[in-house]
PDB file of N, CA and C in Angstrom:
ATOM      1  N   UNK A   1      72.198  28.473  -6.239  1.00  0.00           N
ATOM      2  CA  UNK A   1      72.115  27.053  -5.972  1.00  0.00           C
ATOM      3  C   UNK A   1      71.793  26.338  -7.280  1.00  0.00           C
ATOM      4  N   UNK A   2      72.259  24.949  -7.603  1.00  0.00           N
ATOM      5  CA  UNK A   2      72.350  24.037  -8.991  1.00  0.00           C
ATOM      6  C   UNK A   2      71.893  23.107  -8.247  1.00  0.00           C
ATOM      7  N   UNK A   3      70.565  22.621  -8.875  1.00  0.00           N
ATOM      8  CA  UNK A   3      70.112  21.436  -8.597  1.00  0.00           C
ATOM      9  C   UNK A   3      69.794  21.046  -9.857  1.00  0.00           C
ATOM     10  N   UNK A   4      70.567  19.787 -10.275  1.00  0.00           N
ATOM     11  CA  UNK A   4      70.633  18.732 -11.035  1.00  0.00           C
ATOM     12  C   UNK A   4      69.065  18.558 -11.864  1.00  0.00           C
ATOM     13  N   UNK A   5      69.131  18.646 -12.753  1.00  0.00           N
ATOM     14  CA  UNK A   5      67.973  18.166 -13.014  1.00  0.00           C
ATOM     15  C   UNK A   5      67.386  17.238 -13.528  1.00  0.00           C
ATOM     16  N   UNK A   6      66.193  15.885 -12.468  1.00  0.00           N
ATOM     17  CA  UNK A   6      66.343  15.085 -12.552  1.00  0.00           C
ATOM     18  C   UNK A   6      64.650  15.219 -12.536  1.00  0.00           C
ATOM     19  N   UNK A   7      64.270  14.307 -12.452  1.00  0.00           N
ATOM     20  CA  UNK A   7      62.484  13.528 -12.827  1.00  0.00           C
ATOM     21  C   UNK A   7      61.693  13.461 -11.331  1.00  0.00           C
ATOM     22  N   UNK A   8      62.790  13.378 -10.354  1.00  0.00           N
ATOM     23  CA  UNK A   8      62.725  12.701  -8.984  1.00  0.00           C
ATOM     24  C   UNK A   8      63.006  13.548  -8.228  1.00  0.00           C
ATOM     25  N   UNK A   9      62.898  13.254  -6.950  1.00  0.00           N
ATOM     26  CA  UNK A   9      63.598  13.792  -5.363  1.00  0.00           C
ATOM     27  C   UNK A   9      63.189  12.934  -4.341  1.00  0.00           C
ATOM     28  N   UNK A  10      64.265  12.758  -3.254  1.00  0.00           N
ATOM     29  CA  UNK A  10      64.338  12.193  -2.129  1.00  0.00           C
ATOM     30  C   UNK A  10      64.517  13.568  -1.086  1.00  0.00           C
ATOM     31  N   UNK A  11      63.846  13.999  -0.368  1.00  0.00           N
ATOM     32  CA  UNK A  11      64.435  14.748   1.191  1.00  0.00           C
ATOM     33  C   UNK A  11      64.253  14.359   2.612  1.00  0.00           C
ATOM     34  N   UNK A  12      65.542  13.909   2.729  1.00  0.00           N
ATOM     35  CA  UNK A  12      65.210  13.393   4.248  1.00  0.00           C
ATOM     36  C   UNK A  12      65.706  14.116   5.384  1.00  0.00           C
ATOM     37  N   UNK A  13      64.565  14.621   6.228  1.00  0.00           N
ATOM     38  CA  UNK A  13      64.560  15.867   7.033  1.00  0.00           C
ATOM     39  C   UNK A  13      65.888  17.025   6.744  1.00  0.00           C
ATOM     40  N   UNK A  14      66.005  17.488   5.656  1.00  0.00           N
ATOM     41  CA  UNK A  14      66.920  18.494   5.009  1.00  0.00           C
ATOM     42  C   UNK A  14      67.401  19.660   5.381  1.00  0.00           C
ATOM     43  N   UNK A  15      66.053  20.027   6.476  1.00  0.00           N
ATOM     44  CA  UNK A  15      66.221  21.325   7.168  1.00  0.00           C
ATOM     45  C   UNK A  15      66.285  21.266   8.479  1.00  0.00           C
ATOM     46  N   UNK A  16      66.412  20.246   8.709  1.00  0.00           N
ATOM     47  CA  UNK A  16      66.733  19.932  10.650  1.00  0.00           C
ATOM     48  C   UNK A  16      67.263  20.761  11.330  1.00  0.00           C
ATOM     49  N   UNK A  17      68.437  20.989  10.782  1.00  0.00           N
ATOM     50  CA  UNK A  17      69.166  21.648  11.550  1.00  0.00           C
ATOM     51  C   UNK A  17      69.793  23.343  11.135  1.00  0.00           C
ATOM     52  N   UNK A  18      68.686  23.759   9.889  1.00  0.00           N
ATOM     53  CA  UNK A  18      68.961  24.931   9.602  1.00  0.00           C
ATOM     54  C   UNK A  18      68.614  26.155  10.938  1.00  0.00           C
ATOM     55  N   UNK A  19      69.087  27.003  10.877  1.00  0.00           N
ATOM     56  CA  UNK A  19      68.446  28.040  11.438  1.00  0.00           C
ATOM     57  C   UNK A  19      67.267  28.873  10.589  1.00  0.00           C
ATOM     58  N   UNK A  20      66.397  29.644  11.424  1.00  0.00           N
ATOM     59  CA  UNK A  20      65.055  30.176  10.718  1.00  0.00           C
ATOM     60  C   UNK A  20      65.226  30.320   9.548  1.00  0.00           C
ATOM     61  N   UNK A  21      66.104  31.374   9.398  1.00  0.00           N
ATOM     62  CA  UNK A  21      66.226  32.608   8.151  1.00  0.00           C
ATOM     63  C   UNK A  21      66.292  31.367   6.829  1.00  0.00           C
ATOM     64  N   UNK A  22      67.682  30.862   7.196  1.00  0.00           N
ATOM     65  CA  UNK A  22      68.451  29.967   6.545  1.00  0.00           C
ATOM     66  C   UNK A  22      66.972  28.552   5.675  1.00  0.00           C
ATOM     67  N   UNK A  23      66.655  28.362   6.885  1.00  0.00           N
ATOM     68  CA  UNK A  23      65.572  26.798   6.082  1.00  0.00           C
ATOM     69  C   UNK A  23      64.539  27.556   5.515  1.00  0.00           C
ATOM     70  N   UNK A  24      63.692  29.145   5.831  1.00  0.00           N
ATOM     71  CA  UNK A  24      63.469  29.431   5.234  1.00  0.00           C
ATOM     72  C   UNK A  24      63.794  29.733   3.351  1.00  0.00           C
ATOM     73  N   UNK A  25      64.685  30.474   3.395  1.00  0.00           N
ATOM     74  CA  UNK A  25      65.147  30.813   2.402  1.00  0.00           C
ATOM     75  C   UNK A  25      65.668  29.018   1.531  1.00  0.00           C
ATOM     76  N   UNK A  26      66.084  28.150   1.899  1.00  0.00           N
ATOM     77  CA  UNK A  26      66.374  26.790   1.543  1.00  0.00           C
ATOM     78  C   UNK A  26      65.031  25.832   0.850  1.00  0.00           C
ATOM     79  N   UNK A  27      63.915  26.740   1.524  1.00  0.00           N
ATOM     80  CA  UNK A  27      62.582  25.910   1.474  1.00  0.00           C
ATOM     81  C   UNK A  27      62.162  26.449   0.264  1.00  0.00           C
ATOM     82  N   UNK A  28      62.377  27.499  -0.056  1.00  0.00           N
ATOM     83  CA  UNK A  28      61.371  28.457  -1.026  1.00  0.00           C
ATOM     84  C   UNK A  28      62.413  28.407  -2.197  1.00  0.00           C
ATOM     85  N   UNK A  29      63.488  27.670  -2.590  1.00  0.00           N
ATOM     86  CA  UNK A  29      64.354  27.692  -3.076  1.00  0.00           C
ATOM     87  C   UNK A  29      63.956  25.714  -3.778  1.00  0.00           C
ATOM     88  N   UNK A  30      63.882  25.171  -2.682  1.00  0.00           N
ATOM     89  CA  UNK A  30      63.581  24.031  -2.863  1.00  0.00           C
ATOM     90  C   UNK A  30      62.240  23.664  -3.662  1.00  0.00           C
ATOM     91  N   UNK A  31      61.433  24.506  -2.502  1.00  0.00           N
ATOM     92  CA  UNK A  31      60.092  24.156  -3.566  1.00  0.00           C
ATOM     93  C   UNK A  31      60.030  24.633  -5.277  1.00  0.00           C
ATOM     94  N   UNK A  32      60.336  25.697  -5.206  1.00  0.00           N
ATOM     95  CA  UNK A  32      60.796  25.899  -6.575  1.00  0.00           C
ATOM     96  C   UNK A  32      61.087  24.970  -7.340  1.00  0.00           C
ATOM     97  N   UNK A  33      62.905  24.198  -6.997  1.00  0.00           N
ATOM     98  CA  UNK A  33      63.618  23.326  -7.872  1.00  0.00           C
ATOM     99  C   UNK A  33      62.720  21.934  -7.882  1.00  0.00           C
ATOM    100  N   UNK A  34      61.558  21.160  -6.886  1.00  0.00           N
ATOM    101  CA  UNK A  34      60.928  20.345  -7.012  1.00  0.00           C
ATOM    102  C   UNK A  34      59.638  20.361  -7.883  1.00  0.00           C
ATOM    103  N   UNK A  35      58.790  21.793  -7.989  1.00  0.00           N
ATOM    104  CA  UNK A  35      57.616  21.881  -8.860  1.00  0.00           C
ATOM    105  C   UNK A  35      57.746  20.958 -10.181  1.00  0.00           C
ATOM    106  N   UNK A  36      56.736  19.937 -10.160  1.00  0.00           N
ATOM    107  CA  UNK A  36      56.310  19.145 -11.489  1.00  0.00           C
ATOM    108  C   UNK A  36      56.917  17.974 -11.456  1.00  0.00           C
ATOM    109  N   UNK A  37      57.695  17.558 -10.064  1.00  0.00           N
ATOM    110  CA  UNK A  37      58.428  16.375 -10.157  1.00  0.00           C
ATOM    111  C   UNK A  37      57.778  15.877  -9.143  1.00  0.00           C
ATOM    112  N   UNK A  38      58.038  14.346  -8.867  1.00  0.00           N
ATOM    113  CA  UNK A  38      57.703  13.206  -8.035  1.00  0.00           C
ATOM    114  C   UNK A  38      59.006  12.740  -7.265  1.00  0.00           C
ATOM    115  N   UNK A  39      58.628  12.855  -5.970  1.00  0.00           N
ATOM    116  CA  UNK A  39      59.481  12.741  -5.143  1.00  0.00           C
ATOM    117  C   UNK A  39      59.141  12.159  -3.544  1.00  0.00           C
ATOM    118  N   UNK A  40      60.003  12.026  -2.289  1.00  0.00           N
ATOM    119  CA  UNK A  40      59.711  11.569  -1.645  1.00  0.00           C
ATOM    120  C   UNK A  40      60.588  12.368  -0.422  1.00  0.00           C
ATOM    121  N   UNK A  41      59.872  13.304   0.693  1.00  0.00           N
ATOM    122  CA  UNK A  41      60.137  14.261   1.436  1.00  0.00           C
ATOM    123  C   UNK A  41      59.966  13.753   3.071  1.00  0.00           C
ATOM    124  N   UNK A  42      60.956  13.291   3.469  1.00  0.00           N
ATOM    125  CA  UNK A  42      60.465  12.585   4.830  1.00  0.00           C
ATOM    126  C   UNK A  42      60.583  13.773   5.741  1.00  0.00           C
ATOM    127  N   UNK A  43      59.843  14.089   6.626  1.00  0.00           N
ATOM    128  CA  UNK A  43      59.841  15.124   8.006  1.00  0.00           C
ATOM    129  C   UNK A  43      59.034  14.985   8.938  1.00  0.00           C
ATOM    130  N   UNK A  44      59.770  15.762   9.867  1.00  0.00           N
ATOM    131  CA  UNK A  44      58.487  16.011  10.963  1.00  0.00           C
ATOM    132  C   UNK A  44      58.172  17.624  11.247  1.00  0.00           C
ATOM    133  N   UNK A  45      58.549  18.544  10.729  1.00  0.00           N
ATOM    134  CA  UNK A  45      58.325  20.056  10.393  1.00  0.00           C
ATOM    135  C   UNK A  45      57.736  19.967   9.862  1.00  0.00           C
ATOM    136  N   UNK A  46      56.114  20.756  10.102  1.00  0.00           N
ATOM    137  CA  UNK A  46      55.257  21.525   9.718  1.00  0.00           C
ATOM    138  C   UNK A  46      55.260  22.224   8.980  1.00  0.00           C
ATOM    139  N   UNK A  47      56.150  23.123   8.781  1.00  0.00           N
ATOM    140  CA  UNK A  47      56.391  24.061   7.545  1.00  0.00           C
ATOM    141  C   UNK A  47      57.362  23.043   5.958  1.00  0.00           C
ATOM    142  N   UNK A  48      57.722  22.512   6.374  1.00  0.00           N
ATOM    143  CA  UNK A  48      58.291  21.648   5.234  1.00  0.00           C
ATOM    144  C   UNK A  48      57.170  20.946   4.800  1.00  0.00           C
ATOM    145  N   UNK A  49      56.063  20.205   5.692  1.00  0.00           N
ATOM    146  CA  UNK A  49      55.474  19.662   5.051  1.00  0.00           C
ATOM    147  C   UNK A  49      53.707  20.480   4.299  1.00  0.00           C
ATOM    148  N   UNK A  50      54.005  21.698   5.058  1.00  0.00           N
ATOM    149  CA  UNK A  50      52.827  22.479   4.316  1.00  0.00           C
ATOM    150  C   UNK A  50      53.982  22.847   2.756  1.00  0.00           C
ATOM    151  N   UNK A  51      54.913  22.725   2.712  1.00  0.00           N
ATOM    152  CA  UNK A  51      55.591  23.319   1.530  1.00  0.00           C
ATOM    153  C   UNK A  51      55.292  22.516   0.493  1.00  0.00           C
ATOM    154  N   UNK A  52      55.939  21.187   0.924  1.00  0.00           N
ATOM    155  CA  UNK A  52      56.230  20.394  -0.321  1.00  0.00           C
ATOM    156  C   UNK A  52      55.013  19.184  -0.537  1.00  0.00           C
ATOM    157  N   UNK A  53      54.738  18.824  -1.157  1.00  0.00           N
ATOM    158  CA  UNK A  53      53.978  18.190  -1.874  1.00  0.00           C
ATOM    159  C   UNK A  53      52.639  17.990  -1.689  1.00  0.00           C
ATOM    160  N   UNK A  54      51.715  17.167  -2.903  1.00  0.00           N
ATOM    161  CA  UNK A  54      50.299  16.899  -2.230  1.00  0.00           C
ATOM    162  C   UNK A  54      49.501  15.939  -1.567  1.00  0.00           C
ATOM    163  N   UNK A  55      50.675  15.044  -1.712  1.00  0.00           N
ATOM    164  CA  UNK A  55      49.958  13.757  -0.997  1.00  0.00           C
ATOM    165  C   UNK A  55      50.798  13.774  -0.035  1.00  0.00           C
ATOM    166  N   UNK A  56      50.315  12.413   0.979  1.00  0.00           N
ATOM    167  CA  UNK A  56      51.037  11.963   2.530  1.00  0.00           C
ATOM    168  C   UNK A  56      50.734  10.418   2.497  1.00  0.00           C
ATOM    169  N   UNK A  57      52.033   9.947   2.744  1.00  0.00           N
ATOM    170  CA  UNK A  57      52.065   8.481   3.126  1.00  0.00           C
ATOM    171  C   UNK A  57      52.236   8.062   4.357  1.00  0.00           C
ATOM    172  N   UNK A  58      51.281   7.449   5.053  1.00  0.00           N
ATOM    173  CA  UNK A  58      51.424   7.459   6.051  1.00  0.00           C
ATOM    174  C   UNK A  58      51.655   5.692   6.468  1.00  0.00           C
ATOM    175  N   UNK A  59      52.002   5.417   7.603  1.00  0.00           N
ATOM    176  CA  UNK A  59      52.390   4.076   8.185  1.00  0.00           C
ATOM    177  C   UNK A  59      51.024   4.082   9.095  1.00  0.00           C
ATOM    178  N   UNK A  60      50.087   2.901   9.157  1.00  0.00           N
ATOM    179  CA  UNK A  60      48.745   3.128   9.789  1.00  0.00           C
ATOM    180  C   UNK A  60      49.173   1.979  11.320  1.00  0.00           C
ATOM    181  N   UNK A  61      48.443   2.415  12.514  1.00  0.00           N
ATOM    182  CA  UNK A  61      48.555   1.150  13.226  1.00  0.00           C
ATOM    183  C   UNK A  61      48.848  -0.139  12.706  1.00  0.00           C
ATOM    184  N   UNK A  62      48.274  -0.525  11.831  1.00  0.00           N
ATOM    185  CA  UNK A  62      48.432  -2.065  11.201  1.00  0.00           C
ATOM    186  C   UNK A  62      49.481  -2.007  10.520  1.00  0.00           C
ATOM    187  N   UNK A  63      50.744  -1.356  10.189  1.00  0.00           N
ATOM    188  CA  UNK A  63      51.939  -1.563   9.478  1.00  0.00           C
ATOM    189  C   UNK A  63      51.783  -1.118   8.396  1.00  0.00           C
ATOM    190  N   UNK A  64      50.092  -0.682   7.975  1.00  0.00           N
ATOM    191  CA  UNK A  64      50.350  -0.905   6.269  1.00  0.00           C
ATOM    192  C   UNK A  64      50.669   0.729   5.715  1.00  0.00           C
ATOM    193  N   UNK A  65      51.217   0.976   4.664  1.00  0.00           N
ATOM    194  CA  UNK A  65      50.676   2.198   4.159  1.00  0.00           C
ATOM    195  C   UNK A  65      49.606   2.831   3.652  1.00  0.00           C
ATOM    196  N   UNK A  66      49.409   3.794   3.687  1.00  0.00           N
ATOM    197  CA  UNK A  66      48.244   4.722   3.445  1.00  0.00           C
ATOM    198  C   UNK A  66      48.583   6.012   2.611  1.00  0.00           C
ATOM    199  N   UNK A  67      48.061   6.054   1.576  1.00  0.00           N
ATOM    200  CA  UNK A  67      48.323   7.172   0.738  1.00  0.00           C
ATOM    201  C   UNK A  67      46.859   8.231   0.819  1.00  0.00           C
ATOM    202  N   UNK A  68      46.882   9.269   1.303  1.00  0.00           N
ATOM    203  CA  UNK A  68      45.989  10.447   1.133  1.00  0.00           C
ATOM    204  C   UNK A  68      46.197  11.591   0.579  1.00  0.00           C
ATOM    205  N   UNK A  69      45.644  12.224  -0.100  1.00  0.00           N
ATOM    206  CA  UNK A  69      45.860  13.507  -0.793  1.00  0.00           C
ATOM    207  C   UNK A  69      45.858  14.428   0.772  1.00  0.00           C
ATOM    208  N   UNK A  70      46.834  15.680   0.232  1.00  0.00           N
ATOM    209  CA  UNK A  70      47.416  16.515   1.472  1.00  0.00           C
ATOM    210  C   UNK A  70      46.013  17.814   1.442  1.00  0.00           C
ATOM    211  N   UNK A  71      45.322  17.787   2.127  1.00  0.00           N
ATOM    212  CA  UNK A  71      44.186  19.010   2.582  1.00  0.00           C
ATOM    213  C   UNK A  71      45.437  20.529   2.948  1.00  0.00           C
ATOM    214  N   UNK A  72      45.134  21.299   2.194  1.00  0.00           N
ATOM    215  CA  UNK A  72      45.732  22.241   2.216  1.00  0.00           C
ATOM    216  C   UNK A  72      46.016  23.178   3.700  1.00  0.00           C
ATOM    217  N   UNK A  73      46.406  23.509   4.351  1.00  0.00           N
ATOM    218  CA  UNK A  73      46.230  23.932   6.084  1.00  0.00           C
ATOM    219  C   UNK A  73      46.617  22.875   6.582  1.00  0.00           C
ATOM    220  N   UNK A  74      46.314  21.877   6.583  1.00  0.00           N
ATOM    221  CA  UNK A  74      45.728  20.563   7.547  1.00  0.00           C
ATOM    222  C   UNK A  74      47.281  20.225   7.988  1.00  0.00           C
ATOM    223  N   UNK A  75      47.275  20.551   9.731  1.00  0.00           N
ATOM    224  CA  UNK A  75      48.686  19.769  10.068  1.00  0.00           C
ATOM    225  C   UNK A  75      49.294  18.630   9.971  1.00  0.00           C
ATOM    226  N   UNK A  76      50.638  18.603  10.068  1.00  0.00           N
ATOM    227  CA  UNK A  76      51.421  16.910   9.820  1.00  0.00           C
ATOM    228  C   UNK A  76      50.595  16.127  11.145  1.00  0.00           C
ATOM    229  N   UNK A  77      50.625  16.863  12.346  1.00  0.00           N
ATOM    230  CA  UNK A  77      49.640  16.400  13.492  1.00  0.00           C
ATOM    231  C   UNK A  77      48.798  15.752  13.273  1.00  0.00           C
ATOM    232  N   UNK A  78      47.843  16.750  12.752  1.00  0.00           N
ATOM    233  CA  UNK A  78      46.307  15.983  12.307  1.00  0.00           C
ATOM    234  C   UNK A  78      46.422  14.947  11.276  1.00  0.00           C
ATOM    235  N   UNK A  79      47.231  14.377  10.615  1.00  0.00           N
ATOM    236  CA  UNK A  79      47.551  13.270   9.923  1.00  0.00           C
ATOM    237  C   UNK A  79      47.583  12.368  10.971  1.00  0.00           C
ATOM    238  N   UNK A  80      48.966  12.383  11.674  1.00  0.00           N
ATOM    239  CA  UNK A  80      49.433  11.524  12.229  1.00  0.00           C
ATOM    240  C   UNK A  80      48.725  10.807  13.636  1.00  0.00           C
ATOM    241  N   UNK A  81      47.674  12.457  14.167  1.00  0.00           N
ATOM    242  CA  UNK A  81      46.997  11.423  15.233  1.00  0.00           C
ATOM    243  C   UNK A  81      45.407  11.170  14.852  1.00  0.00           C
ATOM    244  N   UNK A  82      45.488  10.995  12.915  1.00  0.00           N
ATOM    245  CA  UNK A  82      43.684  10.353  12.795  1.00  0.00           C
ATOM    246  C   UNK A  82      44.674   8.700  12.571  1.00  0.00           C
ATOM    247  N   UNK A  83      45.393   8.542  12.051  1.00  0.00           N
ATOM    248  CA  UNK A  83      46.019   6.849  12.048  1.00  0.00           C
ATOM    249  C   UNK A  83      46.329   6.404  13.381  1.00  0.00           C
TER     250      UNK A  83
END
């Protein structure tokens, strides 16, 4: 796999529709080609989001955003139902 190499990344839910083996192997491939860059990884998989990055932006009841550093373990869940 050739991934471009750029400063950035966008992923928007990328592995949706992989099968196991497949988003596995896609993920560990990915995280790789993203290490040391700034980017922006939208999902709702758990394992994508324990993969990739350290922070979480979240949308709070009030519309606004919220930026938190990512607690290592800590589910996309437990993000989404302390806002």
């Amino acid at each position: 796999m050739t991934v471009k190499n750029k400063a950035f990344f966008i992923i928007d839910e990328a592995f949706v529709s992989l099968d196991f083996y497949t988003k596995e192997k896609m993920l560990a491939l990915t995280t790789e080609a993203v290490k040391g860059k700034t980017g922006i990884c939208i999902t709702h998989d758990d394992a994508v989001f324990q993969a990739l990055g350290d922070k979480v932006l979240l949308c709070n009841k009030e519309n606004k955003l919220v930026l938190k550093d990512k607690i290592k373990g800590k589910n996309l869940k437990d993000y989404l139902d302390a806002e």
